[in-house]
PDB file of N, CA and C in Angstrom:
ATOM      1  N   UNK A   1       0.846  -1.170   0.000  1.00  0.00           N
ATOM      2  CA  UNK A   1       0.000   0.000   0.000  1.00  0.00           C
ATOM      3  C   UNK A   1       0.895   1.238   0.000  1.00  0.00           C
ATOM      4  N   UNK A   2       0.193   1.946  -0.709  1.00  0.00           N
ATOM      5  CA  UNK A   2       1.761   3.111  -0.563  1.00  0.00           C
ATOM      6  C   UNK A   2       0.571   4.607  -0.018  1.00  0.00           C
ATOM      7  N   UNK A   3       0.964   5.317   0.974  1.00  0.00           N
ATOM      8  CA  UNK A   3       0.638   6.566   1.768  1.00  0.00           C
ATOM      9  C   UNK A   3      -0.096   7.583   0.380  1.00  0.00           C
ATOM     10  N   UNK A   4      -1.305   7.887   0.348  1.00  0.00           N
ATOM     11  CA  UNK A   4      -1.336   8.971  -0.757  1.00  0.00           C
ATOM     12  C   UNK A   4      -2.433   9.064   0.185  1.00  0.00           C
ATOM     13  N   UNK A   5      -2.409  10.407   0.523  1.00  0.00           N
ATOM     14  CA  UNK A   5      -3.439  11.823   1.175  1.00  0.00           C
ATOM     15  C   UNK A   5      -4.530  11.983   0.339  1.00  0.00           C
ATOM     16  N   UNK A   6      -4.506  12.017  -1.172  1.00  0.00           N
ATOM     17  CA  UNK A   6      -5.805  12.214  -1.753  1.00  0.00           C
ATOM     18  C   UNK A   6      -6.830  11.479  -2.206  1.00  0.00           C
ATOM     19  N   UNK A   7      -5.912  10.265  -2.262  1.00  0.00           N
ATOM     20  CA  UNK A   7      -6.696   8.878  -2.291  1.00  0.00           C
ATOM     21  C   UNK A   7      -7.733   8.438  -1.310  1.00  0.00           C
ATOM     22  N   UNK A   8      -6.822   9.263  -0.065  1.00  0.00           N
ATOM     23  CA  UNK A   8      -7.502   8.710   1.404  1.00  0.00           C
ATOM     24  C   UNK A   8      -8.829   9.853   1.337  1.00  0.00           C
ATOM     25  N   UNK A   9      -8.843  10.830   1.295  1.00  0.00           N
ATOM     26  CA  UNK A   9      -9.189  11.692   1.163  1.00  0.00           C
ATOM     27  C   UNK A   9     -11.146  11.238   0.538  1.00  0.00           C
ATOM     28  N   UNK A  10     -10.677  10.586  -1.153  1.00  0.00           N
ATOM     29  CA  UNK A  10     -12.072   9.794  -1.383  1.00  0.00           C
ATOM     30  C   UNK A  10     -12.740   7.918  -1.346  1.00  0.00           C
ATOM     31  N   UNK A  11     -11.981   7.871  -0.016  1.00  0.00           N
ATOM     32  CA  UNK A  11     -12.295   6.280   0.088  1.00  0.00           C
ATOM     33  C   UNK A  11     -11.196   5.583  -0.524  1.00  0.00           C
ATOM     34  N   UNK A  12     -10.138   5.788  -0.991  1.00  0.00           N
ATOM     35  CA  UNK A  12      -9.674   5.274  -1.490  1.00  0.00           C
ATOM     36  C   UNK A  12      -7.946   4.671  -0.942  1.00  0.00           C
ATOM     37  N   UNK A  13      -7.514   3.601  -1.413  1.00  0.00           N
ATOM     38  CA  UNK A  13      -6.295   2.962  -1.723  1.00  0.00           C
ATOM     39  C   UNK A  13      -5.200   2.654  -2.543  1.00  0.00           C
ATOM     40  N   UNK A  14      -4.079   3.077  -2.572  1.00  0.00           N
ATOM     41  CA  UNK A  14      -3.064   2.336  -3.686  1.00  0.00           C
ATOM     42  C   UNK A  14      -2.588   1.522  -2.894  1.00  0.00           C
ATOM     43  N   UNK A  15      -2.802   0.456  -4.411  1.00  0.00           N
ATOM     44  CA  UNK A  15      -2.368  -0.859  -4.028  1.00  0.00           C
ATOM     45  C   UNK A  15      -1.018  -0.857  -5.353  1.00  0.00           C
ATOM     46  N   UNK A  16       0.459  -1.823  -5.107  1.00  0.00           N
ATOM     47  CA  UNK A  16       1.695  -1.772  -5.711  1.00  0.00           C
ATOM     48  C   UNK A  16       1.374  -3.469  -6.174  1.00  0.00           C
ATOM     49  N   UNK A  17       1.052  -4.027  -7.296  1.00  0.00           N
ATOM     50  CA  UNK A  17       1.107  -5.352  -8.303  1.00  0.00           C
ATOM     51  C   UNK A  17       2.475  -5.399  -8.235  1.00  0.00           C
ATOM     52  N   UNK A  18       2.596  -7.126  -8.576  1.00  0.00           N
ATOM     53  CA  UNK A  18       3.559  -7.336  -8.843  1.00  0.00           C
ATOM     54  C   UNK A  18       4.468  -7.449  -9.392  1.00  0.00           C
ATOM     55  N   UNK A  19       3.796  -6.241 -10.466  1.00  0.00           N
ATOM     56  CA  UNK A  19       4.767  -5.463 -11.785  1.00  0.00           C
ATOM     57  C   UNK A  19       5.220  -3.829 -11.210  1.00  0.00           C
ATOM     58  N   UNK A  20       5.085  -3.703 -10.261  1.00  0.00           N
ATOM     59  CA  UNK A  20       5.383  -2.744  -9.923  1.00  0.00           C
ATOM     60  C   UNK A  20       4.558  -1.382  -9.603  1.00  0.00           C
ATOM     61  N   UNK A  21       3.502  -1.930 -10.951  1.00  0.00           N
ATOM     62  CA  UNK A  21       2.303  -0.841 -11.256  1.00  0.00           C
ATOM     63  C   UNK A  21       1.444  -0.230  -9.554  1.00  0.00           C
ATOM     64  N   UNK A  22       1.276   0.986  -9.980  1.00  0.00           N
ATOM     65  CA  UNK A  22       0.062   1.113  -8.594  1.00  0.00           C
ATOM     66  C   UNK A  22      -1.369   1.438  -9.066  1.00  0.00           C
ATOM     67  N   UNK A  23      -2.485   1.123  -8.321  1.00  0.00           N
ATOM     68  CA  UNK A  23      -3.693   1.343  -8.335  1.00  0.00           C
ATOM     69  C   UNK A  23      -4.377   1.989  -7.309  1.00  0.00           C
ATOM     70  N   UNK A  24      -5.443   2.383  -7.750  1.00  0.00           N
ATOM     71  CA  UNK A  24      -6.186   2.565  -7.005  1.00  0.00           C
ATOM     72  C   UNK A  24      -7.781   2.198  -6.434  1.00  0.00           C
ATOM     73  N   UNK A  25      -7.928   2.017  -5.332  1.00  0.00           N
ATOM     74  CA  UNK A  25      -9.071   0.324  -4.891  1.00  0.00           C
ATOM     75  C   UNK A  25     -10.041   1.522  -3.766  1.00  0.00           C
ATOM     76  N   UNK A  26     -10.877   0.884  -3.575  1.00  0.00           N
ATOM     77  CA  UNK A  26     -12.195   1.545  -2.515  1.00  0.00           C
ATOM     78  C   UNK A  26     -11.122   0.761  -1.659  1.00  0.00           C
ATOM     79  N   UNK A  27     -11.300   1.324  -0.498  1.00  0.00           N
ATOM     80  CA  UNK A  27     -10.406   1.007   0.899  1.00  0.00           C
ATOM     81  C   UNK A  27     -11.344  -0.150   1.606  1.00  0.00           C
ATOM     82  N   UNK A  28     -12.845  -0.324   1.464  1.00  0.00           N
ATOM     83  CA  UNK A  28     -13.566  -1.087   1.957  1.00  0.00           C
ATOM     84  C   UNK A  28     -13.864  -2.736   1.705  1.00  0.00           C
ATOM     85  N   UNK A  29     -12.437  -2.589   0.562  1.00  0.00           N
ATOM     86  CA  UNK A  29     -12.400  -3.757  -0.644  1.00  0.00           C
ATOM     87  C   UNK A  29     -11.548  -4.595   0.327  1.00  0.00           C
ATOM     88  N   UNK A  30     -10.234  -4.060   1.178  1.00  0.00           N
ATOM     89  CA  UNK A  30      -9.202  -4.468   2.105  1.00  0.00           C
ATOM     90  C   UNK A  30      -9.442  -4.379   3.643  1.00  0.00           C
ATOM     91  N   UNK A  31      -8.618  -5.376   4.097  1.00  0.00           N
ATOM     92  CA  UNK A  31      -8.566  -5.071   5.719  1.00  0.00           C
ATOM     93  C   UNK A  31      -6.792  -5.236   5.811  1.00  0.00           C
ATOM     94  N   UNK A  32      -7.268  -4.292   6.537  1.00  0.00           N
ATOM     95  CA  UNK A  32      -5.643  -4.205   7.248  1.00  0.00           C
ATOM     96  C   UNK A  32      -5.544  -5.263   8.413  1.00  0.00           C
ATOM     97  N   UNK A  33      -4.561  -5.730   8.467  1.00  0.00           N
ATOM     98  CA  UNK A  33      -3.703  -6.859   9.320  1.00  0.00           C
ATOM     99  C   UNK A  33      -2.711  -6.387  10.152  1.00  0.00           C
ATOM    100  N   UNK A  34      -2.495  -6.949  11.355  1.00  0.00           N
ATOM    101  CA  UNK A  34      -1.223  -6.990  12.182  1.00  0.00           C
ATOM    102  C   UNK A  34       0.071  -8.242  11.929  1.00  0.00           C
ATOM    103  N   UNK A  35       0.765  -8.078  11.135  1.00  0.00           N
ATOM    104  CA  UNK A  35       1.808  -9.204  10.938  1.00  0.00           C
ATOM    105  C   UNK A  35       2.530  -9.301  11.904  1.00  0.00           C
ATOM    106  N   UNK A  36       2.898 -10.656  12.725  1.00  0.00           N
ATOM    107  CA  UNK A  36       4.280 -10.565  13.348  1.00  0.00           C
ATOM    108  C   UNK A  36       5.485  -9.892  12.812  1.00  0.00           C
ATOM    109  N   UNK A  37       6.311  -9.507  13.562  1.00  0.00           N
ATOM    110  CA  UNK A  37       7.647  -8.314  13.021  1.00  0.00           C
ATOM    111  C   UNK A  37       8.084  -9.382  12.561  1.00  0.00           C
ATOM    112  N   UNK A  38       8.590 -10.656  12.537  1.00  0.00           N
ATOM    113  CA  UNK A  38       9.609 -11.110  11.628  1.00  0.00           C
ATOM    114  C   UNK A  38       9.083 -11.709  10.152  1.00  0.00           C
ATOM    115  N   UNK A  39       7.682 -12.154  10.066  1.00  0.00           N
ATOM    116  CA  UNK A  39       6.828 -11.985   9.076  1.00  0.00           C
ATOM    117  C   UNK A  39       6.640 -10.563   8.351  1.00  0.00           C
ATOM    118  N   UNK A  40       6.732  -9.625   8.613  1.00  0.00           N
ATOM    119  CA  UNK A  40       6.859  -8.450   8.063  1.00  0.00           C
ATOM    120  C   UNK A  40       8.032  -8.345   7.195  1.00  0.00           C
ATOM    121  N   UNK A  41       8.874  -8.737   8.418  1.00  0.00           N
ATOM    122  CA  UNK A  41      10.387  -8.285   7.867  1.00  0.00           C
ATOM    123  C   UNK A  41      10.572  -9.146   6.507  1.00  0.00           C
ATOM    124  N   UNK A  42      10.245 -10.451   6.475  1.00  0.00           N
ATOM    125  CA  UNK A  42      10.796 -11.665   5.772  1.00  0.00           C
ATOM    126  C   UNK A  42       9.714 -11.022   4.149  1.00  0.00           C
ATOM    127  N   UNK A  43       8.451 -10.324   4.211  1.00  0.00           N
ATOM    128  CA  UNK A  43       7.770 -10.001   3.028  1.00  0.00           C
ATOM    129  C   UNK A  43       8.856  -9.005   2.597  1.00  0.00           C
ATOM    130  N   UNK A  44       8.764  -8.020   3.680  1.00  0.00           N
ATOM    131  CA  UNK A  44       9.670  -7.003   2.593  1.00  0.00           C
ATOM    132  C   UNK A  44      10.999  -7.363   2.135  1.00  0.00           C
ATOM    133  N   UNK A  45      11.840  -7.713   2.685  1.00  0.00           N
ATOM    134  CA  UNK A  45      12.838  -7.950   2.250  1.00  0.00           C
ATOM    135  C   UNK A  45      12.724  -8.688   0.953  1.00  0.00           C
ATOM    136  N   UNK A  46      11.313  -9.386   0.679  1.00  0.00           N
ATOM    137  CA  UNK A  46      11.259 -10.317  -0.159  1.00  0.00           C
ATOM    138  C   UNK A  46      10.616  -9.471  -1.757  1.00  0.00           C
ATOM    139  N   UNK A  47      10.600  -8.196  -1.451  1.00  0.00           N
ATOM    140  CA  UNK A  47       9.603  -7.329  -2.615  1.00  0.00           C
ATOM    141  C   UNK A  47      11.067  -5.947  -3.546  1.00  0.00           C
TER     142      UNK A  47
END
């Protein structure tokens, strides 16, 4: 998910594919999660 103010602004989300591309999604489409920190760590490192 990448931080954009105006997105948030109308319901909205960017989401980053795994081409790199970003979009933008109704926020009500997602739920946000709590990952364990080393599960976190092990995605990003992995992107």
């Amino acid at each position: 998910m990448i931080n954009d103010e105006q997105a948030k602004i109308h319901g909205l989300i960017r989401v980053i594919d795994e081409s790199g591309e970003d979009y933008a999604f109704s926020a009500n489409r997602f739920y946000l999660i709590e990952l364990p920190q080393n599960v976190e760590e092990t995605l990003l490192a992995a992107s």
